[in-house]
PDB file of N, CA and C in Angstrom:
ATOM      1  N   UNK A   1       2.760 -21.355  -3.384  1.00  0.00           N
ATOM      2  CA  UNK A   1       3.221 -20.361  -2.436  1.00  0.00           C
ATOM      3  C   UNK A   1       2.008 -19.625  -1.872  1.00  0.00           C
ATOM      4  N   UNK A   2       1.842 -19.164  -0.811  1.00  0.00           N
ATOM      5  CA  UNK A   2       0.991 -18.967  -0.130  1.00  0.00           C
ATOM      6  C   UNK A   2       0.390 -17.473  -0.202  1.00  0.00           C
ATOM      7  N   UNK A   3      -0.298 -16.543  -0.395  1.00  0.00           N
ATOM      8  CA  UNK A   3      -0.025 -15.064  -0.763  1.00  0.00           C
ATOM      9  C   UNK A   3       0.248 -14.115   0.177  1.00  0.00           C
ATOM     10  N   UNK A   4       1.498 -13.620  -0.197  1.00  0.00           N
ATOM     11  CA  UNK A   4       2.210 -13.146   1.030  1.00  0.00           C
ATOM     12  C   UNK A   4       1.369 -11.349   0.649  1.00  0.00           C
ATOM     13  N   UNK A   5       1.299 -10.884   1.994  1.00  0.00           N
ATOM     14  CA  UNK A   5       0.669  -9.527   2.318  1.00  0.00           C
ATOM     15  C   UNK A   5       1.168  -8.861   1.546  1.00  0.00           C
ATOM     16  N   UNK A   6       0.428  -7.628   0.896  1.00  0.00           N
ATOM     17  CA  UNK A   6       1.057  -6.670  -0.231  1.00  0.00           C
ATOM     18  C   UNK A   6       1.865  -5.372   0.628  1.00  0.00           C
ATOM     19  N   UNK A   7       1.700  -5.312   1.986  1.00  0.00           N
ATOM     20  CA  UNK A   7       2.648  -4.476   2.886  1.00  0.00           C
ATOM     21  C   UNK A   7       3.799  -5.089   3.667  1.00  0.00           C
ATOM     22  N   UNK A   8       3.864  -6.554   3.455  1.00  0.00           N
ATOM     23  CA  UNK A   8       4.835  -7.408   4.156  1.00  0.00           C
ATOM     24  C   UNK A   8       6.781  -6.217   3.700  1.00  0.00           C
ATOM     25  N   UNK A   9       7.242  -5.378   4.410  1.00  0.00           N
ATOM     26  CA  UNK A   9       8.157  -5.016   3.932  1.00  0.00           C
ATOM     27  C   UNK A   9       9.286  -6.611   3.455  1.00  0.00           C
ATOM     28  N   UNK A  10       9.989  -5.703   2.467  1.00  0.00           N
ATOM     29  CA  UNK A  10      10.760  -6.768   1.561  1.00  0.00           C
ATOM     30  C   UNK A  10      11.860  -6.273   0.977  1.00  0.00           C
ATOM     31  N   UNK A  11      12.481  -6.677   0.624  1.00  0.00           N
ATOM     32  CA  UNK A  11      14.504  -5.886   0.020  1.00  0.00           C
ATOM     33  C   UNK A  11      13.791  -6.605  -1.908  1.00  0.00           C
ATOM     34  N   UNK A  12      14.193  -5.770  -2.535  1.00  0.00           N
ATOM     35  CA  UNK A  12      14.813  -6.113  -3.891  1.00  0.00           C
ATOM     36  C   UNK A  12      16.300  -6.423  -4.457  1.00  0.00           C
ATOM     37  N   UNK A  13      16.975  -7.252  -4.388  1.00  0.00           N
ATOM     38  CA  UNK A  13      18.103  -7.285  -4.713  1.00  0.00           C
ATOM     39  C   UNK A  13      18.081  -7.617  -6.133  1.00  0.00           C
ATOM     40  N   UNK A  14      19.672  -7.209  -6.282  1.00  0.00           N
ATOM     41  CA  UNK A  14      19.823  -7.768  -7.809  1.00  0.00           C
ATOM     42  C   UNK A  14      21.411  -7.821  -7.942  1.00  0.00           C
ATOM     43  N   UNK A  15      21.653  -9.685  -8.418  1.00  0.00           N
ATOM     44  CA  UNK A  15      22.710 -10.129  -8.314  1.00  0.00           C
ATOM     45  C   UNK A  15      23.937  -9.734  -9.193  1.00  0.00           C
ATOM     46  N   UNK A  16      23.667  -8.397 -10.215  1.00  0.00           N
ATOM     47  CA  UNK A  16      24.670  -7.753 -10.597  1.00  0.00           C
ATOM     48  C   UNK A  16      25.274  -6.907  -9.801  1.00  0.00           C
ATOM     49  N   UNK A  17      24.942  -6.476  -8.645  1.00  0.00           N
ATOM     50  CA  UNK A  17      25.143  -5.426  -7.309  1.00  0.00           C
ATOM     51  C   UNK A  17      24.297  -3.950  -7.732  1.00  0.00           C
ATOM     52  N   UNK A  18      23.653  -4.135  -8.148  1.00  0.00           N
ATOM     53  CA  UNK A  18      23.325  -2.535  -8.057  1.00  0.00           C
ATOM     54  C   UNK A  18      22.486  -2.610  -6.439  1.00  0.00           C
ATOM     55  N   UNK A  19      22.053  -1.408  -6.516  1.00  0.00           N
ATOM     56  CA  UNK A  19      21.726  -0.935  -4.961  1.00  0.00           C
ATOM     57  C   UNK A  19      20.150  -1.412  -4.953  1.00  0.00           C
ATOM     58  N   UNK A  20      19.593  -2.014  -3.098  1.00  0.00           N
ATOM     59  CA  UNK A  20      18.991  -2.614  -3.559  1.00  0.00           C
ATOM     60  C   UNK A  20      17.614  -1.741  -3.079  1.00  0.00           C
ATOM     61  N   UNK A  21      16.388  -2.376  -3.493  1.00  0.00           N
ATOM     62  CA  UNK A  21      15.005  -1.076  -3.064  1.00  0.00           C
ATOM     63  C   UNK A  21      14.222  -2.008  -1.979  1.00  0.00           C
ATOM     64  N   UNK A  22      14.459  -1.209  -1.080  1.00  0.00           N
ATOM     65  CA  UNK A  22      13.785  -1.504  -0.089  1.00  0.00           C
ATOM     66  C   UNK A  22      12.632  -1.004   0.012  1.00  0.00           C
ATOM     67  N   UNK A  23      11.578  -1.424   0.317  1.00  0.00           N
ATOM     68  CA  UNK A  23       9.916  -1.668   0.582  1.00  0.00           C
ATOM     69  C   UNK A  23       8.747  -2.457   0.920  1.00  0.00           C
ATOM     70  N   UNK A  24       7.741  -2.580   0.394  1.00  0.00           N
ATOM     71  CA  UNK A  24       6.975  -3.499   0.706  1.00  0.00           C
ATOM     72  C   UNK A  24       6.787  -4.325  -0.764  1.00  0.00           C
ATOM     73  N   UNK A  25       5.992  -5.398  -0.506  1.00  0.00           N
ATOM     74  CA  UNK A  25       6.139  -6.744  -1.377  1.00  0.00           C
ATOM     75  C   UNK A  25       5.396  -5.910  -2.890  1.00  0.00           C
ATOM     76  N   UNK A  26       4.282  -5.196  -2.760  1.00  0.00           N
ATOM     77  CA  UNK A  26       4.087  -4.063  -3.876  1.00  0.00           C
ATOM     78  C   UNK A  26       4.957  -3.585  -4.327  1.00  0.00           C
ATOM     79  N   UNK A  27       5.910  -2.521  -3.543  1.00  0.00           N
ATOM     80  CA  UNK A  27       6.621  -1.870  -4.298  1.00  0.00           C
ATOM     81  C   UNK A  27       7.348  -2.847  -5.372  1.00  0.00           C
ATOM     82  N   UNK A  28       7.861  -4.021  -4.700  1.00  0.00           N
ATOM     83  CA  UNK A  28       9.052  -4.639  -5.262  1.00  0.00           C
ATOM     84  C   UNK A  28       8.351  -5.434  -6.671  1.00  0.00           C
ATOM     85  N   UNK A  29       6.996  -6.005  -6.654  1.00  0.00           N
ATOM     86  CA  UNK A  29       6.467  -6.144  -7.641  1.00  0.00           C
ATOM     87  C   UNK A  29       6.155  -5.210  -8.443  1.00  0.00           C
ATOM     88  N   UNK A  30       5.960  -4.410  -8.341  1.00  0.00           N
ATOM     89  CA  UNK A  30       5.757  -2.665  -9.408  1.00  0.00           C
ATOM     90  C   UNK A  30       7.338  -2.437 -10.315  1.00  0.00           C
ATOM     91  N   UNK A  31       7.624  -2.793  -9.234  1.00  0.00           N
ATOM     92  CA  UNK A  31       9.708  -2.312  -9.985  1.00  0.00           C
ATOM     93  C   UNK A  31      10.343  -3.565 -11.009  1.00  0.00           C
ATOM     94  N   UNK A  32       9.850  -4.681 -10.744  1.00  0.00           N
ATOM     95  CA  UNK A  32       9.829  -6.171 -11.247  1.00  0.00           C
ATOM     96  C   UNK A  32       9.350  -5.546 -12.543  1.00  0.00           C
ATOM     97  N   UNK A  33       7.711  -5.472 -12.506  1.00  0.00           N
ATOM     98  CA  UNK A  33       7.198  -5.343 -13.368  1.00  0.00           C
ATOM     99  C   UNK A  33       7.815  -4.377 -14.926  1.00  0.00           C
ATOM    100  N   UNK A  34       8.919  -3.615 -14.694  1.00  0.00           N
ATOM    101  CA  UNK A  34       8.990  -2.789 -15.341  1.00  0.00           C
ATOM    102  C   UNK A  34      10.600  -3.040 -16.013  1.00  0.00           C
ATOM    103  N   UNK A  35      10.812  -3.841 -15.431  1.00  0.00           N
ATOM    104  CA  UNK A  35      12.500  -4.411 -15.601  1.00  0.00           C
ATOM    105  C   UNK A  35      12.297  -5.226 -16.986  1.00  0.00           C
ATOM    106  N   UNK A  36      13.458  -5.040 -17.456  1.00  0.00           N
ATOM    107  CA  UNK A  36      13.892  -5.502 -18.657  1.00  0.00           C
ATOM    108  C   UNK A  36      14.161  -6.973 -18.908  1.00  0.00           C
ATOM    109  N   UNK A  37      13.787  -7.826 -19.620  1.00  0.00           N
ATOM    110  CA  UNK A  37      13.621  -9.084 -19.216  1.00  0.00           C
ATOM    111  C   UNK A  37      15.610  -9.394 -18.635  1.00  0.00           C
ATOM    112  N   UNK A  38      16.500  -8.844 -19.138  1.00  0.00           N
ATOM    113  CA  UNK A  38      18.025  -9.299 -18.598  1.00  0.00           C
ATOM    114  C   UNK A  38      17.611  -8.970 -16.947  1.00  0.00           C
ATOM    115  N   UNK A  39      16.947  -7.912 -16.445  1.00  0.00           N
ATOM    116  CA  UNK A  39      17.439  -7.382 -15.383  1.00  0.00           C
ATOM    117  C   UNK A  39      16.358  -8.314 -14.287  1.00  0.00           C
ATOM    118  N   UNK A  40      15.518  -8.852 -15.098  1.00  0.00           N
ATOM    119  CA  UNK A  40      14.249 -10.043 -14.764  1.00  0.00           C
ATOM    120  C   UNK A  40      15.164 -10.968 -14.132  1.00  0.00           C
ATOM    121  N   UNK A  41      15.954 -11.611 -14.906  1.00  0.00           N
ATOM    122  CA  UNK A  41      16.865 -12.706 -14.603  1.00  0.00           C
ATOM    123  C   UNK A  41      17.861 -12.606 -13.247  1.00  0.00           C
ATOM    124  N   UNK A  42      17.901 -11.063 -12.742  1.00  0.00           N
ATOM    125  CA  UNK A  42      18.680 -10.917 -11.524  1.00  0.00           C
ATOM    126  C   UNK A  42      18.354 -10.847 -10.720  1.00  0.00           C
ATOM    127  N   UNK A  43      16.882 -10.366 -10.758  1.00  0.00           N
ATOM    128  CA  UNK A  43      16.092  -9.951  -9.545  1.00  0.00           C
ATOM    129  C   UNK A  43      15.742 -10.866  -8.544  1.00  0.00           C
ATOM    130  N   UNK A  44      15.811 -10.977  -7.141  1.00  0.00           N
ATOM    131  CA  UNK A  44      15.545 -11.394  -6.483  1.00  0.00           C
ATOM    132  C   UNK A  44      14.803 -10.870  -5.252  1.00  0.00           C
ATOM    133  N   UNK A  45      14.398 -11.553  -4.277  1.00  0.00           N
ATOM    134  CA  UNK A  45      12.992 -10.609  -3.124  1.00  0.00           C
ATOM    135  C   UNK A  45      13.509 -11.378  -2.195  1.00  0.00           C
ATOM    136  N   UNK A  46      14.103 -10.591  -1.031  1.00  0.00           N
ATOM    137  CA  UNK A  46      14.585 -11.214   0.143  1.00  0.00           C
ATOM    138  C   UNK A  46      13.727 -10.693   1.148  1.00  0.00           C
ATOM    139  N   UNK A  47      12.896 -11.785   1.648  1.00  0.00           N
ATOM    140  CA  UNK A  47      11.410 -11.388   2.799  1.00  0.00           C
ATOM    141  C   UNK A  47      11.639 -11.036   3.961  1.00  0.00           C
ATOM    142  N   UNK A  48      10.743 -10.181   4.769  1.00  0.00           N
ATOM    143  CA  UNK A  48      11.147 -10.719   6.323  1.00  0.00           C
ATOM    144  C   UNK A  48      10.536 -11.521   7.027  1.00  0.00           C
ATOM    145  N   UNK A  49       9.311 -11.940   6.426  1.00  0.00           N
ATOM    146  CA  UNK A  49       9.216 -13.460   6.911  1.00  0.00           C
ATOM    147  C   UNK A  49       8.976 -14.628   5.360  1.00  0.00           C
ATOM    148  N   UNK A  50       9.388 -15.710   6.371  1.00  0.00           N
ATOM    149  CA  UNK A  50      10.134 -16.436   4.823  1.00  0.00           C
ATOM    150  C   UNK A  50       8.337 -17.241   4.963  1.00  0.00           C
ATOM    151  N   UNK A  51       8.354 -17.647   3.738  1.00  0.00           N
ATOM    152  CA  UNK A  51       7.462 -18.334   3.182  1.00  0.00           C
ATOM    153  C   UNK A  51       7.461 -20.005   2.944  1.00  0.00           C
ATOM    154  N   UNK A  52       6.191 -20.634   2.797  1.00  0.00           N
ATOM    155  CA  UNK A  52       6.438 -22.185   2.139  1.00  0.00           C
ATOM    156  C   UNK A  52       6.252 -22.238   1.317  1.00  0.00           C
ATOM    157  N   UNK A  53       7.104 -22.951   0.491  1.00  0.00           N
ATOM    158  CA  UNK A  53       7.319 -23.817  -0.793  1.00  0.00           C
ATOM    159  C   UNK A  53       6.482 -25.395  -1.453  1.00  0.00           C
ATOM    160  N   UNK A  54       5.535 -25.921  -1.922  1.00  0.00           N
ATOM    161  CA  UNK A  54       5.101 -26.546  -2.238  1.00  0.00           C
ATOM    162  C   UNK A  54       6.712 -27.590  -2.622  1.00  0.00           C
ATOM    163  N   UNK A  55       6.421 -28.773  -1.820  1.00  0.00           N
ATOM    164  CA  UNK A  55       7.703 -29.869  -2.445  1.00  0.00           C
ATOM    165  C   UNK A  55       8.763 -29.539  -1.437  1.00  0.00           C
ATOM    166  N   UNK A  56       8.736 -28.410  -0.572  1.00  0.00           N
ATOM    167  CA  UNK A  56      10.075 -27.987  -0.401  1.00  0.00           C
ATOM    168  C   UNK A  56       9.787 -28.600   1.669  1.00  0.00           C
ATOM    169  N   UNK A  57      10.704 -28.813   2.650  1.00  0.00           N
ATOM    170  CA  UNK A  57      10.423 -29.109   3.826  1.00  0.00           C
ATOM    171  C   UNK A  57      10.618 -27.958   4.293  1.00  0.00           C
ATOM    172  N   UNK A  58      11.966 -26.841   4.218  1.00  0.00           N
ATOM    173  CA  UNK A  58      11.857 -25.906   4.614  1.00  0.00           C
ATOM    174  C   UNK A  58      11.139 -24.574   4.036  1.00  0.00           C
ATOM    175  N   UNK A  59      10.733 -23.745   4.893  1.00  0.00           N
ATOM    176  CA  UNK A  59      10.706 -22.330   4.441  1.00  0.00           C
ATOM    177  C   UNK A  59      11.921 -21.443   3.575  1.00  0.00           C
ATOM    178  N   UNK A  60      11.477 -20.712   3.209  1.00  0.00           N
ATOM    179  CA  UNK A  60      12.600 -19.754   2.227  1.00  0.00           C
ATOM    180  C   UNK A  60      12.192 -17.882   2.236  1.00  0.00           C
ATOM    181  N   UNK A  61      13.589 -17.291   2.460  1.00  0.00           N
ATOM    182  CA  UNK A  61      13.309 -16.485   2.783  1.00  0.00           C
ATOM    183  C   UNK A  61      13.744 -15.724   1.182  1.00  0.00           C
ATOM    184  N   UNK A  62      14.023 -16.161   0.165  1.00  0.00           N
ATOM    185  CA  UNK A  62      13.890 -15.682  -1.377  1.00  0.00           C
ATOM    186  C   UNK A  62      13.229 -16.172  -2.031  1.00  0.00           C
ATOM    187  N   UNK A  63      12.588 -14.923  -3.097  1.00  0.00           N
ATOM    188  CA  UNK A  63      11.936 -15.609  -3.810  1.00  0.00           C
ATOM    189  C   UNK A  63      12.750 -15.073  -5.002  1.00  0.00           C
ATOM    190  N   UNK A  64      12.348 -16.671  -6.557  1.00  0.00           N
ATOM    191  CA  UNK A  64      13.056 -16.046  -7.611  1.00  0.00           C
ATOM    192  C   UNK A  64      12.272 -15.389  -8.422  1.00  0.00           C
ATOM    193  N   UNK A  65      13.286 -15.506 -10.100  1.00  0.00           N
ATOM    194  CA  UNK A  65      12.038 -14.377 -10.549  1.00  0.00           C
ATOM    195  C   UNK A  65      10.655 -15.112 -11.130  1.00  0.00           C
ATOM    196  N   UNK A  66      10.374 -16.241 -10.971  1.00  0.00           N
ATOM    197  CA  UNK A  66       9.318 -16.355 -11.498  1.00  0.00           C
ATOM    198  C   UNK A  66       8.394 -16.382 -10.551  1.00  0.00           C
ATOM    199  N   UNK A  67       9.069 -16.712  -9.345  1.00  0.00           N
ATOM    200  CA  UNK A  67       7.709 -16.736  -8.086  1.00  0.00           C
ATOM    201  C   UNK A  67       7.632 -14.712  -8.096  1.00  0.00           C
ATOM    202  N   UNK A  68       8.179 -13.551  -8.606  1.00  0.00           N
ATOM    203  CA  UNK A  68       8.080 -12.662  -8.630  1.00  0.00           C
ATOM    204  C   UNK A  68       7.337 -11.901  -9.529  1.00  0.00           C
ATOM    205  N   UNK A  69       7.319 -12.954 -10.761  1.00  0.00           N
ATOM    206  CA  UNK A  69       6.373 -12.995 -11.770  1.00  0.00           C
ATOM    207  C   UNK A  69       4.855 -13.207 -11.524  1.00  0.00           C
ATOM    208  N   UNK A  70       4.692 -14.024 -10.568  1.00  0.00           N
ATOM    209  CA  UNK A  70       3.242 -14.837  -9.747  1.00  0.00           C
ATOM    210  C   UNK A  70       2.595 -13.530  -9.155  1.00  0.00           C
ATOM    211  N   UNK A  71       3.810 -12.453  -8.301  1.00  0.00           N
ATOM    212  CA  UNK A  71       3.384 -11.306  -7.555  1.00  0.00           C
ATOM    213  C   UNK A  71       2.536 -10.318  -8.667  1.00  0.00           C
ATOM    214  N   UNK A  72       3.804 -10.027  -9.986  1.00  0.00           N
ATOM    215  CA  UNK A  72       3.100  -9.154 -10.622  1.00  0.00           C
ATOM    216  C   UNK A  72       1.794  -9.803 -11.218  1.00  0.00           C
ATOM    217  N   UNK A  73       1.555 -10.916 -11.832  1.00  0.00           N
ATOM    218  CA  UNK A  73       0.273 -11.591 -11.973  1.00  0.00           C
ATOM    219  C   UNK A  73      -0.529 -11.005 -11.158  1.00  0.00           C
ATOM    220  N   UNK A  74      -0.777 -10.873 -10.045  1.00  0.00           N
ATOM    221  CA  UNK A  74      -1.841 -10.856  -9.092  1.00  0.00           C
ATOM    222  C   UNK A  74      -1.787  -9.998  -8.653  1.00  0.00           C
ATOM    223  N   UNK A  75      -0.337  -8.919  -9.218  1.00  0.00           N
ATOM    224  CA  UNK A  75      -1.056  -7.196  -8.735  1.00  0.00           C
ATOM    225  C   UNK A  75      -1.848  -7.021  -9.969  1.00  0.00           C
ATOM    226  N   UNK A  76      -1.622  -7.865 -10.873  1.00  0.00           N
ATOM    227  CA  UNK A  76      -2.545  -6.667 -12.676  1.00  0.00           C
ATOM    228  C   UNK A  76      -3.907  -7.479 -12.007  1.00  0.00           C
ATOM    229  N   UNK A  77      -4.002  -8.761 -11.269  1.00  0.00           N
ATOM    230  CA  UNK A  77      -5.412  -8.923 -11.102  1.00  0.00           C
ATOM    231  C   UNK A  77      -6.572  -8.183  -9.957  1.00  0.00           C
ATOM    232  N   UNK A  78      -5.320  -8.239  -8.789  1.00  0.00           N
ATOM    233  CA  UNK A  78      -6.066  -7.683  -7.510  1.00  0.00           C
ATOM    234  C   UNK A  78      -6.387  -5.587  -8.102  1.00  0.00           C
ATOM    235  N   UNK A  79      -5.700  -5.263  -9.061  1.00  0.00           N
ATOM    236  CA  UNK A  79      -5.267  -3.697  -9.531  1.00  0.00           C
ATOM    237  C   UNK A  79      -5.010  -3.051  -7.930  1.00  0.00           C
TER     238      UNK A  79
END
């Protein structure tokens, strides 16, 4: 996946319905980061511009939680 901008605004959803946090691709990795591994499993990042997928032909405008996992990776690296 390609590294998407740390101000790219972005939605946090989460497929139990709670309400979702809207921000940029930071925020939503900061809030990731702090979630409970159950609430890990719901989380999802709906972009406003969609991204490529290695293997994949189309673009995608979600990411799951492990490509969300990749984000927080590389916020503890970029700090």
């Amino acid at each position: 996946m390609k590294a998407i901008p740390w101000d790219q605004p972005a939605t946090m959803i989460d497929l139990d319905g709670k309400a979702p946090l809207l921000g940029t691709i930071r925020d939503c990795a900061r809030h990731f980061a702090i979630f409970k591994p159950t609430a890990k499993e719901q989380a999802r990042i709906l972009l406003t511009q969609p991204v490529h997928r290695e293997g994949r032909k189309t673009r995608t405008w979600l990411l799951e939680p492990n490509e969300i996992e990749q984000l927080v990776e590389r916020l503890r690296t970029e700090g």
